[in-house]
PDB file of N, CA and C in Angstrom:
ATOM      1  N   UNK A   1     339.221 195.725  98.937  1.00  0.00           N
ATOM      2  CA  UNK A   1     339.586 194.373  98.494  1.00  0.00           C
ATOM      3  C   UNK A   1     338.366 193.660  97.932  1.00  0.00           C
ATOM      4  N   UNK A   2     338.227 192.850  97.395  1.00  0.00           N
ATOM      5  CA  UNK A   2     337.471 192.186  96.621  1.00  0.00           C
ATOM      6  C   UNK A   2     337.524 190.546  96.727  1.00  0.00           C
ATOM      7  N   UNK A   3     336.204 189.914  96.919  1.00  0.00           N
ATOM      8  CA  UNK A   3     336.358 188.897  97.244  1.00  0.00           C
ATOM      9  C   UNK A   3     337.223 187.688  96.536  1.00  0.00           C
ATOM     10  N   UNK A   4     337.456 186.700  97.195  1.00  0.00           N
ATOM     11  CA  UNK A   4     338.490 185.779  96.378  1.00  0.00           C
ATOM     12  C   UNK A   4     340.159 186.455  96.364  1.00  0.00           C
ATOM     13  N   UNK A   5     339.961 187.485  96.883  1.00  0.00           N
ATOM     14  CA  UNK A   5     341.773 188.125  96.936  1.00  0.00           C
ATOM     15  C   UNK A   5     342.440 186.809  97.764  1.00  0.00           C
ATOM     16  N   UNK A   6     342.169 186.416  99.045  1.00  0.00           N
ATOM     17  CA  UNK A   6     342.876 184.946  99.532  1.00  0.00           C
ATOM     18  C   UNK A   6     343.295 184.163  99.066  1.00  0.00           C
ATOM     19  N   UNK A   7     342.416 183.528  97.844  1.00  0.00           N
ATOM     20  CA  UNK A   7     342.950 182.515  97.038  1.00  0.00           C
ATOM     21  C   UNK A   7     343.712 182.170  96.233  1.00  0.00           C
ATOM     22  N   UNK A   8     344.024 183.999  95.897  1.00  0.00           N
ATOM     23  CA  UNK A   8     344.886 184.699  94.810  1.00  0.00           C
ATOM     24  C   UNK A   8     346.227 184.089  95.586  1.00  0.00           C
ATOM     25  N   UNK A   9     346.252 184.873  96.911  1.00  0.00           N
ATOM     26  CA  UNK A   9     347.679 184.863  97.510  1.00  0.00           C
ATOM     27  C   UNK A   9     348.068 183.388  97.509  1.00  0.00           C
ATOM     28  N   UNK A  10     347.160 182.369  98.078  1.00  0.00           N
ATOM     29  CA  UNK A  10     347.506 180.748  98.315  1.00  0.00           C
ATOM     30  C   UNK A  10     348.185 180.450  96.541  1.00  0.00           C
ATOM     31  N   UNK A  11     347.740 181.005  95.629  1.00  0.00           N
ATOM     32  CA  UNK A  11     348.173 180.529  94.189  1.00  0.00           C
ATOM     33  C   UNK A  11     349.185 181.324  93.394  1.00  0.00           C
ATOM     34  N   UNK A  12     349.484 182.777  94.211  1.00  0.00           N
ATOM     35  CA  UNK A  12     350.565 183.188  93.595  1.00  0.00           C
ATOM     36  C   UNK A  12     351.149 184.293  94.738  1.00  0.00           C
ATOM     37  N   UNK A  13     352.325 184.286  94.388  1.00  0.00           N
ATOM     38  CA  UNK A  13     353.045 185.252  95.471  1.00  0.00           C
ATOM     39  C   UNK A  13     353.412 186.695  94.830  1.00  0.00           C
ATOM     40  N   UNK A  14     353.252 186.616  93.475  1.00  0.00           N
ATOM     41  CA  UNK A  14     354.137 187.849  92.753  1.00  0.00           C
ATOM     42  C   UNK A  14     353.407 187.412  91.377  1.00  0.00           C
ATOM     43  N   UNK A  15     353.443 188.691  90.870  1.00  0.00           N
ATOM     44  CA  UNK A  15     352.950 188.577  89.265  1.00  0.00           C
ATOM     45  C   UNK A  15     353.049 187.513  88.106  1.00  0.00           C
ATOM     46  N   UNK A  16     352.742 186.601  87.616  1.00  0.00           N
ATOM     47  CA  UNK A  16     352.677 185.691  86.859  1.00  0.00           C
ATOM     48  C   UNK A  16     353.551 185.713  85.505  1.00  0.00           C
ATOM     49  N   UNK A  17     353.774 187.051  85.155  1.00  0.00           N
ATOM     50  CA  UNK A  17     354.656 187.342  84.328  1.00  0.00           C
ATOM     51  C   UNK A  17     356.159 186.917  84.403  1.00  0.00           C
ATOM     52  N   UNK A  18     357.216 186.397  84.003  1.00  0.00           N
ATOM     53  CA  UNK A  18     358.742 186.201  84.011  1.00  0.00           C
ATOM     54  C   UNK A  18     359.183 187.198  84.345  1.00  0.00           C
ATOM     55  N   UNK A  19     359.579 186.927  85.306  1.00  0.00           N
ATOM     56  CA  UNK A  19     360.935 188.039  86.045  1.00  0.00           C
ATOM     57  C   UNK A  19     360.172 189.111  86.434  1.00  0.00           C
ATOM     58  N   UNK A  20     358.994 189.657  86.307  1.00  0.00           N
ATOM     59  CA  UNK A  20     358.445 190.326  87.308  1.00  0.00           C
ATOM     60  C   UNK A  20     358.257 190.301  88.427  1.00  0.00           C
ATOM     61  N   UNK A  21     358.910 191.113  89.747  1.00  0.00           N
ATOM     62  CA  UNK A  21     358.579 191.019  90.919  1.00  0.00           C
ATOM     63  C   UNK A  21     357.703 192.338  91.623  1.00  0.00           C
ATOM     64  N   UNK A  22     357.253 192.749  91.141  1.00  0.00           N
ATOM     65  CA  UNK A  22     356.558 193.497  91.914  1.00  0.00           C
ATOM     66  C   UNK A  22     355.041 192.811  92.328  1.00  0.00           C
ATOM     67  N   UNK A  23     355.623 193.087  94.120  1.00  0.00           N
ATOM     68  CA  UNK A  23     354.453 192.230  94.887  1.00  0.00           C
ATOM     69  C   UNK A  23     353.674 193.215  95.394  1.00  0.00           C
ATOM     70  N   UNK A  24     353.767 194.524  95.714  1.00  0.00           N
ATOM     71  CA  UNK A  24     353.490 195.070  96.156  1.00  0.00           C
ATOM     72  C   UNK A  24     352.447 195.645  96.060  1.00  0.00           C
ATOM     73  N   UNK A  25     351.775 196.226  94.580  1.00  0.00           N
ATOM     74  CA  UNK A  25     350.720 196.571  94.151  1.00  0.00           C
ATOM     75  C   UNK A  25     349.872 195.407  92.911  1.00  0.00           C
ATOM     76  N   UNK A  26     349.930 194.338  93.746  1.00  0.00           N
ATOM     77  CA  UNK A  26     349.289 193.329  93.139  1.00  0.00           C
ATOM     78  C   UNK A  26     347.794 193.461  92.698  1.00  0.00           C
ATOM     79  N   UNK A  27     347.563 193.064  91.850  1.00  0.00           N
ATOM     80  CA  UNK A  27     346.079 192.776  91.368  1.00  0.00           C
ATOM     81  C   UNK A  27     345.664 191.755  90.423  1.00  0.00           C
ATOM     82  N   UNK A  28     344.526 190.978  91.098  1.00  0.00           N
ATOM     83  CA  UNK A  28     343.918 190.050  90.487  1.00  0.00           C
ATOM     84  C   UNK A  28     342.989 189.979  89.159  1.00  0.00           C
ATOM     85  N   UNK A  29     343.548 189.719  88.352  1.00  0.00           N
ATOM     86  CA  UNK A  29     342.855 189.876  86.832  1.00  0.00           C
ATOM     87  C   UNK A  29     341.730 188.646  86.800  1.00  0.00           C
ATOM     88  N   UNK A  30     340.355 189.019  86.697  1.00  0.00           N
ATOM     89  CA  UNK A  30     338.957 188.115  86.017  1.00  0.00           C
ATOM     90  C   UNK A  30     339.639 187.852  84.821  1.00  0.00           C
ATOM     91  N   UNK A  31     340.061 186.350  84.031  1.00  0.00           N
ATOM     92  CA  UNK A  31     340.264 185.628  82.457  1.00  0.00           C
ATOM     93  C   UNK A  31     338.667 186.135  82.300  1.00  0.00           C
ATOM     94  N   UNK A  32     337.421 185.803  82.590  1.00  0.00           N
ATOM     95  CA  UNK A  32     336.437 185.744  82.030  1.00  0.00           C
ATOM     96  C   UNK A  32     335.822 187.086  82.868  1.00  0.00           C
ATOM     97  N   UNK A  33     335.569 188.346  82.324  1.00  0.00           N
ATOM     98  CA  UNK A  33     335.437 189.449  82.943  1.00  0.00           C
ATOM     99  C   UNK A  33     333.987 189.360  83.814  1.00  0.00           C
ATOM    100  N   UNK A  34     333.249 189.636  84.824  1.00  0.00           N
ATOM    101  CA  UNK A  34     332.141 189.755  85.664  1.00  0.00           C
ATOM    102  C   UNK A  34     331.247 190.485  84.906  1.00  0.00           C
ATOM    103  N   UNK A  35     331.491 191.743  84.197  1.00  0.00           N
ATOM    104  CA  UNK A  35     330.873 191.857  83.563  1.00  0.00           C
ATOM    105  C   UNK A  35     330.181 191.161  82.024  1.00  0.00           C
ATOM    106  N   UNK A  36     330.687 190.364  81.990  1.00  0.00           N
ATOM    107  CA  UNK A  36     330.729 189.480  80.689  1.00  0.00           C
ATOM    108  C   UNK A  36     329.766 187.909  81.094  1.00  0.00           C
ATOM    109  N   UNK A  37     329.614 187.957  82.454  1.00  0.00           N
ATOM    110  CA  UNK A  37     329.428 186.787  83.082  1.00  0.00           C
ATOM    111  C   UNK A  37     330.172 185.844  83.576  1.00  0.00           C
ATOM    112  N   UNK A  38     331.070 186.088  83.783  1.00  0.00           N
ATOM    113  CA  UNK A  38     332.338 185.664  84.527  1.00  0.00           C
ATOM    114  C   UNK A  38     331.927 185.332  86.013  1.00  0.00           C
ATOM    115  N   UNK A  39     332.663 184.019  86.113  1.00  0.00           N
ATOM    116  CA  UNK A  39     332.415 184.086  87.892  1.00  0.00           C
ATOM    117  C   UNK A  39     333.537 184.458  89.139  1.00  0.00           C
ATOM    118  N   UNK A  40     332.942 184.183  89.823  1.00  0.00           N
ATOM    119  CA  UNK A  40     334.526 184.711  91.181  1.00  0.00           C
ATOM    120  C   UNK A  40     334.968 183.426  91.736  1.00  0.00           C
ATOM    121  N   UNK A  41     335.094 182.351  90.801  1.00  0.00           N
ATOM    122  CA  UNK A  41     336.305 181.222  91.531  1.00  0.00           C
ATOM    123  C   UNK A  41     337.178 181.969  91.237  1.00  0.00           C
ATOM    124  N   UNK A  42     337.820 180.693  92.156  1.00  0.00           N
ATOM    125  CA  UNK A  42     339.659 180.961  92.053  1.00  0.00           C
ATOM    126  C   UNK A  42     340.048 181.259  90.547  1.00  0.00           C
ATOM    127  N   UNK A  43     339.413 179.886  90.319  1.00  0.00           N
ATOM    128  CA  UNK A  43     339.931 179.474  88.646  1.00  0.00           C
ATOM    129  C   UNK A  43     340.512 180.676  87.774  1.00  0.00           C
ATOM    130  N   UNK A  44     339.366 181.533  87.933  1.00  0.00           N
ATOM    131  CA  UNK A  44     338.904 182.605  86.907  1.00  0.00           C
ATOM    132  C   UNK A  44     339.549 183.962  87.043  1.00  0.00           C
ATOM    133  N   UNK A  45     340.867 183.775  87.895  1.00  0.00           N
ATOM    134  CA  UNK A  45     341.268 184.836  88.171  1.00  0.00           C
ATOM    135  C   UNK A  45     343.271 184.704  87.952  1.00  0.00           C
ATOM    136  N   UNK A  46     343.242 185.789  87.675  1.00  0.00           N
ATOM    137  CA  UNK A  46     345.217 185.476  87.117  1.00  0.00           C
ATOM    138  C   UNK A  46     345.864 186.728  88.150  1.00  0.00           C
ATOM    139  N   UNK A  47     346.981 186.512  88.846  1.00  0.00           N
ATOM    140  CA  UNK A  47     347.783 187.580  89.671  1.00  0.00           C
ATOM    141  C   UNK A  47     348.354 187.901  88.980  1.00  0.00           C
ATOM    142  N   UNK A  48     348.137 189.802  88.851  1.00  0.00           N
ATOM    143  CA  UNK A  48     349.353 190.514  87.960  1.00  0.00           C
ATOM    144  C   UNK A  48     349.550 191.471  88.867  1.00  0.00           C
ATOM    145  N   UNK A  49     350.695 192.270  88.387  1.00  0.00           N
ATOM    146  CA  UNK A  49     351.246 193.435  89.290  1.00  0.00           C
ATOM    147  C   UNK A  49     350.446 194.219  88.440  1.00  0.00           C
ATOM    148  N   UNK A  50     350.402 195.861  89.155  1.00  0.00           N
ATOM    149  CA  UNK A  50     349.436 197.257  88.485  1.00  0.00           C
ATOM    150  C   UNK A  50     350.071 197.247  86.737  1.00  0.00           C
ATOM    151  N   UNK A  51     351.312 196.887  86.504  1.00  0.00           N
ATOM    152  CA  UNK A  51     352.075 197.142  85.370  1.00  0.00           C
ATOM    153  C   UNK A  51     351.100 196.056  83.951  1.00  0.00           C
ATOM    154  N   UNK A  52     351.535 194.794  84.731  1.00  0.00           N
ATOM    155  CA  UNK A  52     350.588 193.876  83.618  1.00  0.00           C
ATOM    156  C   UNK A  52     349.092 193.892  83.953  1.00  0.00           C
ATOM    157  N   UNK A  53     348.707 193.999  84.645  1.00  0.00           N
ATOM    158  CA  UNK A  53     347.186 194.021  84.569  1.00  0.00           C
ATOM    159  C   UNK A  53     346.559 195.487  83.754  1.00  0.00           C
ATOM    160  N   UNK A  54     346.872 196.301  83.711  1.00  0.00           N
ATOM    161  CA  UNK A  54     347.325 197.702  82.714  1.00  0.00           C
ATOM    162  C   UNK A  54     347.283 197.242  81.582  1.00  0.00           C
ATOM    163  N   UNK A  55     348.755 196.692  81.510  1.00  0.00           N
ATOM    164  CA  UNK A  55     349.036 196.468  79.955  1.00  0.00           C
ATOM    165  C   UNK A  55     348.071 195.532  79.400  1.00  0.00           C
ATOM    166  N   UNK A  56     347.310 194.276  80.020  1.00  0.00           N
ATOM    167  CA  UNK A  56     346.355 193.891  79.466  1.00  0.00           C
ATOM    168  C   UNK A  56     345.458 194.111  79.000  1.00  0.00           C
ATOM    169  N   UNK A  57     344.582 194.968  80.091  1.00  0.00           N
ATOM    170  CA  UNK A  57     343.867 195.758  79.472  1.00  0.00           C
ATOM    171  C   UNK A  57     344.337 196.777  78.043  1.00  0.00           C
ATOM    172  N   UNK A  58     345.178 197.503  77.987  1.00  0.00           N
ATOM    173  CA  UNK A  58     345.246 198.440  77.153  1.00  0.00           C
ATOM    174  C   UNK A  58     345.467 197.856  75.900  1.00  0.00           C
ATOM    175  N   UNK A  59     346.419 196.513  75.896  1.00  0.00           N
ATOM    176  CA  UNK A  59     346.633 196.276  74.379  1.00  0.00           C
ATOM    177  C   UNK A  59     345.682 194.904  73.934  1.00  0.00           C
ATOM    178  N   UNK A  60     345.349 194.449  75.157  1.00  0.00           N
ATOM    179  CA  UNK A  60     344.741 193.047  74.672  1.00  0.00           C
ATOM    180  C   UNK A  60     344.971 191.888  74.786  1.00  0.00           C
ATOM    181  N   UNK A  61     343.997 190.943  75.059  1.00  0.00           N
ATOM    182  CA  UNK A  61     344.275 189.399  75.128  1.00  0.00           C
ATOM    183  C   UNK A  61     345.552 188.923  74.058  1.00  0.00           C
ATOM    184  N   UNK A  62     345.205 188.693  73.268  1.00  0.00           N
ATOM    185  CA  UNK A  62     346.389 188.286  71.632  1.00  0.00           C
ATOM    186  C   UNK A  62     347.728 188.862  71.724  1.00  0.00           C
ATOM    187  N   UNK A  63     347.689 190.438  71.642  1.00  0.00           N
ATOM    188  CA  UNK A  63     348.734 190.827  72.350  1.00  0.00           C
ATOM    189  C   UNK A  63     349.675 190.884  73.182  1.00  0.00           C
ATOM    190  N   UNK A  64     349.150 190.861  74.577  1.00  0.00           N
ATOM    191  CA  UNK A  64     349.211 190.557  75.370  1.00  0.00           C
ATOM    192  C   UNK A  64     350.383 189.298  75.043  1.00  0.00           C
ATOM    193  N   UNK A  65     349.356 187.731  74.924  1.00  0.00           N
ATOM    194  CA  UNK A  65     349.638 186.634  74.985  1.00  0.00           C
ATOM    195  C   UNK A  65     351.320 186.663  74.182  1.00  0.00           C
ATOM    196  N   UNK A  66     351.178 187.226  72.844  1.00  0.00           N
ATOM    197  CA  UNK A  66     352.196 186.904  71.942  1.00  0.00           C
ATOM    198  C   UNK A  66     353.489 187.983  72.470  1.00  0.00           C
ATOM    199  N   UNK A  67     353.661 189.181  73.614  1.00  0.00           N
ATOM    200  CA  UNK A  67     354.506 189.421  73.992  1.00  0.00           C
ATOM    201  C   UNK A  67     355.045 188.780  75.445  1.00  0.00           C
ATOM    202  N   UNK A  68     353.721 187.599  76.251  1.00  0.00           N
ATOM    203  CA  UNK A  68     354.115 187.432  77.288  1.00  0.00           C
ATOM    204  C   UNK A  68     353.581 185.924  77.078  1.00  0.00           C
ATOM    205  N   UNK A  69     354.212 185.411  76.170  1.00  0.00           N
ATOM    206  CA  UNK A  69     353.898 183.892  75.744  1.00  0.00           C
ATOM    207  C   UNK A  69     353.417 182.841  77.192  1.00  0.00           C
ATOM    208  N   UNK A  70     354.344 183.197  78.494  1.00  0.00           N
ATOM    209  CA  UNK A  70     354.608 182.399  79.740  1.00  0.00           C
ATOM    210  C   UNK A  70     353.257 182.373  80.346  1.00  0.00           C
ATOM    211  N   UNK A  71     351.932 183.376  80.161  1.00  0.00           N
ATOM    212  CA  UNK A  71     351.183 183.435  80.580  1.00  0.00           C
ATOM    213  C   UNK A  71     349.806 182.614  79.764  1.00  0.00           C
ATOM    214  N   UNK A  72     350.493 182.184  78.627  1.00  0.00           N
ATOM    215  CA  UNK A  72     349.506 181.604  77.802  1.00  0.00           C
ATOM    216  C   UNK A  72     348.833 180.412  78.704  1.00  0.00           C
ATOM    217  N   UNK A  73     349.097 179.252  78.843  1.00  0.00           N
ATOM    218  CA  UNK A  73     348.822 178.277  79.851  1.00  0.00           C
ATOM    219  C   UNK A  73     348.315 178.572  80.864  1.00  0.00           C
ATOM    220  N   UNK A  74     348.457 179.343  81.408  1.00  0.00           N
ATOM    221  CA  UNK A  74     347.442 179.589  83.114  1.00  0.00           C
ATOM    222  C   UNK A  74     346.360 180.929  82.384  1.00  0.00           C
ATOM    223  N   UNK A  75     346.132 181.078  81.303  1.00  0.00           N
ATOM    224  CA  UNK A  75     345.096 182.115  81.240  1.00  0.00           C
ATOM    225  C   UNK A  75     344.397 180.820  80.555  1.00  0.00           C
ATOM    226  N   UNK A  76     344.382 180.470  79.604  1.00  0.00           N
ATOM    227  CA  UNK A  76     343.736 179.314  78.821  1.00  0.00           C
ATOM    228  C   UNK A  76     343.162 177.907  79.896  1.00  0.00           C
ATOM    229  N   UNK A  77     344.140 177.439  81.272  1.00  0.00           N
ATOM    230  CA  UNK A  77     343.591 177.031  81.797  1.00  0.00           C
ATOM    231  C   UNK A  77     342.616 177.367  82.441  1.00  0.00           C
ATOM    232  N   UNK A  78     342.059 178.741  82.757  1.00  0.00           N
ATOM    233  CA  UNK A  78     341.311 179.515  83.385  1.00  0.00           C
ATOM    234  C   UNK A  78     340.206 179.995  82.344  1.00  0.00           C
ATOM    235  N   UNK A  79     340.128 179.744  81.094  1.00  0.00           N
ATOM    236  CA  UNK A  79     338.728 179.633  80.431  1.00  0.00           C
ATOM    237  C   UNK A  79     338.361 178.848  80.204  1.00  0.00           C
ATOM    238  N   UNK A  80     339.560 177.629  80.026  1.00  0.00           N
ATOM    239  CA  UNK A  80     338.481 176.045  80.273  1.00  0.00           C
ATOM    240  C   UNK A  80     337.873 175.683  81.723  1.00  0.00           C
ATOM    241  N   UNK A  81     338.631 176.185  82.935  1.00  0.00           N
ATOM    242  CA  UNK A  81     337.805 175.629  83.612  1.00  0.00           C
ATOM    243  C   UNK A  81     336.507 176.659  83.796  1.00  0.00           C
ATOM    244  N   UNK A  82     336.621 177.903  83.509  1.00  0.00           N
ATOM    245  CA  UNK A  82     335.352 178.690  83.848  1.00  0.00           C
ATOM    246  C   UNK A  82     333.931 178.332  82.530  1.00  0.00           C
ATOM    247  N   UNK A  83     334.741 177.893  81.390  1.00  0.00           N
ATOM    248  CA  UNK A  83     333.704 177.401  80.493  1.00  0.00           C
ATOM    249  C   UNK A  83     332.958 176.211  81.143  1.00  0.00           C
ATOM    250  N   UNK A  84     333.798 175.283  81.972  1.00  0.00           N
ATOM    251  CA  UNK A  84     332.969 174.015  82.030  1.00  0.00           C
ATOM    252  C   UNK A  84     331.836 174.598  83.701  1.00  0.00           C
ATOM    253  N   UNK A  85     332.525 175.548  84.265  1.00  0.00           N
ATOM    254  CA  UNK A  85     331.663 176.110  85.181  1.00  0.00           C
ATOM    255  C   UNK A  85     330.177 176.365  84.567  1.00  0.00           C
ATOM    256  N   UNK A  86     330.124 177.507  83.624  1.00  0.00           N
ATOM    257  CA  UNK A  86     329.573 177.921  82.908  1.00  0.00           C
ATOM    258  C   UNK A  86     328.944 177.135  82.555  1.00  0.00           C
ATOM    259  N   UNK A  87     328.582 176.040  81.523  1.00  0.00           N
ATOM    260  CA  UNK A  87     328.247 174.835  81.631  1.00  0.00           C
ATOM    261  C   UNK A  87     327.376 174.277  82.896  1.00  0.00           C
ATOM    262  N   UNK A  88     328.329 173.887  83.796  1.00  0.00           N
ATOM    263  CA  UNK A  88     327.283 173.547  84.535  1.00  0.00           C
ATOM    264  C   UNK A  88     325.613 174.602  84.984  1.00  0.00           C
ATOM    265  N   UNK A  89     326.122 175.861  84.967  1.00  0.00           N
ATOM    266  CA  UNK A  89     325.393 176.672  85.594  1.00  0.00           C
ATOM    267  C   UNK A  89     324.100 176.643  84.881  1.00  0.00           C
ATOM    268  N   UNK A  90     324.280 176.788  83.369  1.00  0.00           N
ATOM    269  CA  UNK A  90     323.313 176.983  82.679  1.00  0.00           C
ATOM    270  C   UNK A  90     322.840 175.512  82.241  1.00  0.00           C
ATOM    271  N   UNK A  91     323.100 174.306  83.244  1.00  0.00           N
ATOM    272  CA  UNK A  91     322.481 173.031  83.085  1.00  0.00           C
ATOM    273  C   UNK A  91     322.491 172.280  82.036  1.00  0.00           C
ATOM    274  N   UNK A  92     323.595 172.069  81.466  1.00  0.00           N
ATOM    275  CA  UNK A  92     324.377 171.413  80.387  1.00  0.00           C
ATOM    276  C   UNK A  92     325.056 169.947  80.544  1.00  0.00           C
ATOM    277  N   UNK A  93     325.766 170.318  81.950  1.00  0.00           N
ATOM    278  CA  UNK A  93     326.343 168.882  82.324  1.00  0.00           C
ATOM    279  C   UNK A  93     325.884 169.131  83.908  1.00  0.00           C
ATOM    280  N   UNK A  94     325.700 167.464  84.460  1.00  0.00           N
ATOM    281  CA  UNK A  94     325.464 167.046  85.586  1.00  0.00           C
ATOM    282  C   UNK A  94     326.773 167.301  86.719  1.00  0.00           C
ATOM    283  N   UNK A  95     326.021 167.144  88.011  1.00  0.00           N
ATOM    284  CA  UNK A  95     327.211 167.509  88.886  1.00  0.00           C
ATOM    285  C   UNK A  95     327.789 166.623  88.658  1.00  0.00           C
ATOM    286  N   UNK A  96     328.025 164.920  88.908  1.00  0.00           N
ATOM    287  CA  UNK A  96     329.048 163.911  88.026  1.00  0.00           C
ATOM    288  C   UNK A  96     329.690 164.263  87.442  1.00  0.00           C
ATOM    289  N   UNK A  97     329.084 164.730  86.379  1.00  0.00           N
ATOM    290  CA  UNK A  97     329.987 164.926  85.400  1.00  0.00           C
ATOM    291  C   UNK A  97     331.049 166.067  85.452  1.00  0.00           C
ATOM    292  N   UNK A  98     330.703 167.409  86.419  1.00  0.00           N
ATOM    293  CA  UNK A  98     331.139 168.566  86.779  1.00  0.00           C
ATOM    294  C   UNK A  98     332.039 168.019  87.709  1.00  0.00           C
ATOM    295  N   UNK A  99     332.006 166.788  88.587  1.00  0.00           N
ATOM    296  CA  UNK A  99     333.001 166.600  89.257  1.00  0.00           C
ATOM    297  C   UNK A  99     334.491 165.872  88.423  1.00  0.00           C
ATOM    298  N   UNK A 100     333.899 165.053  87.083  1.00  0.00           N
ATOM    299  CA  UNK A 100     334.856 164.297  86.277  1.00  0.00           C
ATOM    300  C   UNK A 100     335.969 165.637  85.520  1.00  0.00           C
ATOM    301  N   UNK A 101     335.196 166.778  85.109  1.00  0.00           N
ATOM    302  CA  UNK A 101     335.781 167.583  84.538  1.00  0.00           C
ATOM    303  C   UNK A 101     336.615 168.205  85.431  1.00  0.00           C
ATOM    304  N   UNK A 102     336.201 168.470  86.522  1.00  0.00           N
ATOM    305  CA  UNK A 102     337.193 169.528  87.341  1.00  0.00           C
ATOM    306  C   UNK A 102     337.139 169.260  89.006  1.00  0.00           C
ATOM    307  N   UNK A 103     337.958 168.883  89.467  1.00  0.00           N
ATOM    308  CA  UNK A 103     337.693 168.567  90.774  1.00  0.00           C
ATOM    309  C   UNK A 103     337.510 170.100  92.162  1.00  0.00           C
ATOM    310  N   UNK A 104     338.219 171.145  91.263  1.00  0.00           N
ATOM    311  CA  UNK A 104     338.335 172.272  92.237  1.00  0.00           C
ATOM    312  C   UNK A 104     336.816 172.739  91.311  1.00  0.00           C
ATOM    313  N   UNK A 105     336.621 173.423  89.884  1.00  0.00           N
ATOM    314  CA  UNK A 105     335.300 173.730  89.902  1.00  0.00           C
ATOM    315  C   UNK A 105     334.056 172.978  90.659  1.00  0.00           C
ATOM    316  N   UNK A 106     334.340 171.651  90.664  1.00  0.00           N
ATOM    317  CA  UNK A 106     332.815 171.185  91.249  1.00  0.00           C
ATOM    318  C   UNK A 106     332.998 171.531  92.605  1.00  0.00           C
ATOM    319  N   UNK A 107     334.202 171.609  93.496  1.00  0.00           N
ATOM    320  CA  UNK A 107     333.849 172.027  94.985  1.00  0.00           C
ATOM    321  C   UNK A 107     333.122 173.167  95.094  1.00  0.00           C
ATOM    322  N   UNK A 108     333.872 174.422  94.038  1.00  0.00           N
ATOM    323  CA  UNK A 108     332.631 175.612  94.284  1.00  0.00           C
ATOM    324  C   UNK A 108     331.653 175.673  94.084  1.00  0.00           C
ATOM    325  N   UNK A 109     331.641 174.929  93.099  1.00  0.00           N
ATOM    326  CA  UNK A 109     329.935 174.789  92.715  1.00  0.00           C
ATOM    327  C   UNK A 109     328.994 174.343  93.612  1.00  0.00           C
ATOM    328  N   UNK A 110     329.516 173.599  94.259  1.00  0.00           N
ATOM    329  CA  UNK A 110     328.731 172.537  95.291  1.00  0.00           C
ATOM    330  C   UNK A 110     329.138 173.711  96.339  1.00  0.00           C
ATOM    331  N   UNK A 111     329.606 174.631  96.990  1.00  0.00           N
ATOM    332  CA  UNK A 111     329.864 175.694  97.814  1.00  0.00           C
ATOM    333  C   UNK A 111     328.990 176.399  98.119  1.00  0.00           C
ATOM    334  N   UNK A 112     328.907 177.076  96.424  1.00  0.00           N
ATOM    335  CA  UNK A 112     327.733 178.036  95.823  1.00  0.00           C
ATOM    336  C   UNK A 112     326.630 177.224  96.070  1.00  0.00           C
ATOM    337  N   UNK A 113     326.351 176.186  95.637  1.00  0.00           N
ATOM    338  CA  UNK A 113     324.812 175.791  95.439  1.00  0.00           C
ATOM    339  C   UNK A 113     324.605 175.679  97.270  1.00  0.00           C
ATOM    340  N   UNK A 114     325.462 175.112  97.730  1.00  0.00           N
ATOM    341  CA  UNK A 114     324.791 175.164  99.323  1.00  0.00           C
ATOM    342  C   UNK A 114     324.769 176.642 100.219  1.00  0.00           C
ATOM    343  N   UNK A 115     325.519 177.443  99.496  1.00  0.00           N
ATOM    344  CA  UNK A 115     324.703 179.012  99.951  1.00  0.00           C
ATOM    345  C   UNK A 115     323.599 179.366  99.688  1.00  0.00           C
ATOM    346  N   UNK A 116     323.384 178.998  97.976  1.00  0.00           N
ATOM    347  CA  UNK A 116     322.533 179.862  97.510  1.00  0.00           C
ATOM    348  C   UNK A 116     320.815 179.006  98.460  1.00  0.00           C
ATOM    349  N   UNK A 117     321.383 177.366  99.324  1.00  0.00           N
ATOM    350  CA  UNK A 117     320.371 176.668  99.584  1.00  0.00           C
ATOM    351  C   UNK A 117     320.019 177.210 101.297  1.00  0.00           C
ATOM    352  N   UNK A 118     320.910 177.985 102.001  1.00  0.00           N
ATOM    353  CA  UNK A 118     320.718 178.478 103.183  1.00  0.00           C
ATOM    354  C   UNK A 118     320.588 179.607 103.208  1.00  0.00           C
ATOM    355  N   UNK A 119     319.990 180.241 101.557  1.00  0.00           N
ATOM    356  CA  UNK A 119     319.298 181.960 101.923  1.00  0.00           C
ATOM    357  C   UNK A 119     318.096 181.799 101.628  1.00  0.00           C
ATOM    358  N   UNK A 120     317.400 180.288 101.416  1.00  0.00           N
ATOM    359  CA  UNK A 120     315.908 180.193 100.764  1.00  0.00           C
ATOM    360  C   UNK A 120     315.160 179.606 101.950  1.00  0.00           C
TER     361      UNK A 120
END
């Protein structure tokens, strides 16, 4: 399992896709990939079953989007809020202001920053 799987479950019960129910072999899709610099909020992560998280990968964002239109809105909300994350990280906008933009990004942020302040 992989961290942030919890938050997945509190935000979705079953695949995000219409009329998909398969709960069973669920998996949490990174919008902004880890390798890419992506982070591990909640935000930044979409519940699909093994079927759509597959098919994403294989055919593509655009693709993807224009055969499963329903998912457009919660993937797009999930690169604005990881952009304004992003943002903050690389010291662009103030925590204020990180709190005006997003009330769940600035909690992690402020999460993160008080870990990263009790390993120094």
């Amino acid at each position: 399992m992989f961290r942030g799987l919890k938050s997945l479950w509190y935000r979705y019960t079953h695949c995000v896709i219409k009329n998909c129910y398969l709960e069973r072999d669920f998996r949490g899709h990174h919008v902004k990939h880890r390798g890419s610099g992506g982070s591990e909020g909640p935000w930044n992560k979409i519940g699909f079953c093994r079927v759509h998280h597959n098919e994403y990968h294989i055919i593509g964002r655009e693709a993807f989007l224009r055969i499963h239109p329903e998912a457009k809105p919660l993937i797009e909300r999930a690169e604005r809020l990881e952009e304004i994350y992003q943002r903050w990280k690389r010291g662009l906008i103030t925590e204020p202001q990180l709190q005006l933009e997003s009330v769940e990004v600035h909690r992690f942020a402020m999460a993160e920053k008080l870990k990263q302040s009790s390993l120094e």
